[in-house]
Every structure is written in C-alpha cells, then in structure tokens.
C-alpha atoms as a PDB file:
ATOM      1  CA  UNK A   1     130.077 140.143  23.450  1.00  0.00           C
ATOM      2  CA  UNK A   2     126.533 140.255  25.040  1.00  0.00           C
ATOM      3  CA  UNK A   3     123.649 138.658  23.439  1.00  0.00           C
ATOM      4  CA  UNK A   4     119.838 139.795  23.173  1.00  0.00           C
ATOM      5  CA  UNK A   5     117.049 138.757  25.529  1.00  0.00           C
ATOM      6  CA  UNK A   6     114.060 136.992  23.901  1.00  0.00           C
ATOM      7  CA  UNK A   7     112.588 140.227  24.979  1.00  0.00           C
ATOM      8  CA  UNK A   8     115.226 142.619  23.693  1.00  0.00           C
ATOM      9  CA  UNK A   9     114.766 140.706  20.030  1.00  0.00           C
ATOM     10  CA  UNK A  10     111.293 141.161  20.045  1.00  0.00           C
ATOM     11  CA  UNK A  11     111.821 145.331  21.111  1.00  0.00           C
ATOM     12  CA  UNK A  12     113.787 145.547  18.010  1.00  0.00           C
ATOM     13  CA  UNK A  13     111.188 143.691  15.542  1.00  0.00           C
ATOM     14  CA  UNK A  14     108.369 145.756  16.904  1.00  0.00           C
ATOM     15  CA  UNK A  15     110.558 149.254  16.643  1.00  0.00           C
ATOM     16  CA  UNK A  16     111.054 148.694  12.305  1.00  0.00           C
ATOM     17  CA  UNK A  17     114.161 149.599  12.507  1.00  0.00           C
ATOM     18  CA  UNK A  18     114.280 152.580  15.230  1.00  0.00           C
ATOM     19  CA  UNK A  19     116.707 152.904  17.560  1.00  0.00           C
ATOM     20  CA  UNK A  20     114.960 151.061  21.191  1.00  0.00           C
ATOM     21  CA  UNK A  21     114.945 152.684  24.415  1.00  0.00           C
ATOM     22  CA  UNK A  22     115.682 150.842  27.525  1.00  0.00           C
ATOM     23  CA  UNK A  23     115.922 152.259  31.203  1.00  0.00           C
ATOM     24  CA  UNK A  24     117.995 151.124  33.919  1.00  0.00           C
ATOM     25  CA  UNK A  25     115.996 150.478  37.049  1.00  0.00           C
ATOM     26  CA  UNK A  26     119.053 150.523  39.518  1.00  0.00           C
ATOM     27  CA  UNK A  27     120.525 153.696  38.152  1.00  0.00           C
ATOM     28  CA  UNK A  28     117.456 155.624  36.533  1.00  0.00           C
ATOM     29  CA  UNK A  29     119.789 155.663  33.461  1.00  0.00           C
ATOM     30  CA  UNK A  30     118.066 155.638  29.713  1.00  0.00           C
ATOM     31  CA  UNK A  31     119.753 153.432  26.624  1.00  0.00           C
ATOM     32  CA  UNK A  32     119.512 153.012  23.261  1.00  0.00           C
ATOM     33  CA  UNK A  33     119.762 150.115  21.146  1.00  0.00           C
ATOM     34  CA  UNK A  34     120.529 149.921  17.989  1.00  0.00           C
ATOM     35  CA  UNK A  35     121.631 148.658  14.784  1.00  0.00           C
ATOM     36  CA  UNK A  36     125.870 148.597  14.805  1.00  0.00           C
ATOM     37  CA  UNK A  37     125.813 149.956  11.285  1.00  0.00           C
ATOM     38  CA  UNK A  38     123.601 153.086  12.442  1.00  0.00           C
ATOM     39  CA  UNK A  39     126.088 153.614  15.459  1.00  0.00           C
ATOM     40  CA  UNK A  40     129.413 153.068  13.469  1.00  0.00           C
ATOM     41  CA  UNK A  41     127.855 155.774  10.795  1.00  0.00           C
ATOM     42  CA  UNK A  42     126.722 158.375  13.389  1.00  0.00           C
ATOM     43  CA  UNK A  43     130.073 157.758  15.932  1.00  0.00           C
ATOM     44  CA  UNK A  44     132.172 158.401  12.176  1.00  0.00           C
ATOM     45  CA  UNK A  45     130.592 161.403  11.629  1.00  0.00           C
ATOM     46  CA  UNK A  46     130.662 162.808  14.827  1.00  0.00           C
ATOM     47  CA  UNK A  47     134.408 162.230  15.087  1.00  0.00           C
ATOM     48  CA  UNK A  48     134.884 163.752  11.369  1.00  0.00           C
ATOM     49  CA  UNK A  49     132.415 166.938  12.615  1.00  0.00           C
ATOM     50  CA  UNK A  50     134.130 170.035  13.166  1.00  0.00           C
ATOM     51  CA  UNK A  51     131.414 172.283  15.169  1.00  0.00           C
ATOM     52  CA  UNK A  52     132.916 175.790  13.529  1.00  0.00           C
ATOM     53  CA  UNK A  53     131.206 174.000  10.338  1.00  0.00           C
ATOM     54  CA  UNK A  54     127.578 175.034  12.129  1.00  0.00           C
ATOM     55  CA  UNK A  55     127.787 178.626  13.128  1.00  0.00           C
ATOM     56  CA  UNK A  56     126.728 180.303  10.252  1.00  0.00           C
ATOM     57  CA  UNK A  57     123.111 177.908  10.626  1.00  0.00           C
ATOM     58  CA  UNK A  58     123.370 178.944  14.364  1.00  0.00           C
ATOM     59  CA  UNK A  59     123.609 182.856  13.526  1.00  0.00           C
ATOM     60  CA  UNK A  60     120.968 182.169  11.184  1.00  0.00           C
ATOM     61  CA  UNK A  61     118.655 180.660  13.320  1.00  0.00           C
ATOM     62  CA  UNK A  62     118.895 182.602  16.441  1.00  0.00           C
ATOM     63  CA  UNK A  63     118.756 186.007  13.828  1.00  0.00           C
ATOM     64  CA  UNK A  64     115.404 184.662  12.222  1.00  0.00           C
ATOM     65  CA  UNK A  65     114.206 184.220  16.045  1.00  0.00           C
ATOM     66  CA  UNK A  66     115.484 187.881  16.618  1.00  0.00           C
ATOM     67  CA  UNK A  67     117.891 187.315  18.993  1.00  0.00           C
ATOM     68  CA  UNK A  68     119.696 189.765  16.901  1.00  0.00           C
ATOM     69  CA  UNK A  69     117.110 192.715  18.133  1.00  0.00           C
ATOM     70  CA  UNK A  70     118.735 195.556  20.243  1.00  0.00           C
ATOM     71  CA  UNK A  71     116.352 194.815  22.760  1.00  0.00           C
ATOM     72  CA  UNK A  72     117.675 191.221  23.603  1.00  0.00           C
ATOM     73  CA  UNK A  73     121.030 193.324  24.560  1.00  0.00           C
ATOM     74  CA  UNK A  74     119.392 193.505  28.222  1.00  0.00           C
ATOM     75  CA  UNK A  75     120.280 189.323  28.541  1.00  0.00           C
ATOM     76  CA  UNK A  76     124.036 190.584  27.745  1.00  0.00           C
ATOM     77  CA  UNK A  77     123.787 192.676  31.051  1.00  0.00           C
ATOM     78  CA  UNK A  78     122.901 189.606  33.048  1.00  0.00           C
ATOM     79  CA  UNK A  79     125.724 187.205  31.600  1.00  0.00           C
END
C-alpha cells in the first residue's frame, strides 16, 4: 500500500473531511481521495443498488419537467 505525500496529508486536513481532488498531469485524468470508510460505504451500496429501484423518481421527475407533454413527442421522431 501507498502512503500520503506531506502534501496529500495536508489536502485532506484543509478539505474537513471532503472527498480531495487531484489531477493527473501526464494523462489529464481527475481523482478523488478519500476516506476508506466513505468508499467501502458508497462501493457497498452501489453493488447492493438495483437501478429498476429509481424509475418511478425518474418518471416523476422528467413528468414534473413536462417531458410528458404531447408536444415533446416531436424528439421521439428524431430517435
């Protein structure tokens, strides 16, 4: 296992707690650092999430932005 830069430590105590972003210079590529516990919660309920459990908030959200309005039927045209 890796350990932090100097600088990397002092990222973390100035972020409180947020995740820390860090870009690659070679590749252009962003990062984020942060706290194992936050990642091992959020990579466990990612792997536990069934997507089907979010359409009805989907349907609702695109309805209340009226996506659901017979004139939005012209984008089906262009599919």
């Amino acid at each position: 296992m890796s350990t932090l830069t100097q600088e990397q430590r002092q990222m973390l105590r100035q972020s409180e707690g947020e995740p820390v972003r860090l870009l690659d210079p070679d590749t252009n590529r962003e990062y984020v650092l942060l706290q194992a516990e936050v990642y091992d919660r959020l990579r466990s309920a990612l792997i536990d999430l069934d997507p089907r459990e979010f359409y009805p908030a989907l349907h609702r959200a695109l309805r209340d932005e009226g996506w659901d309005d017979p004139q939005m039927d012209e984008y089906n045209r262009y599919g």
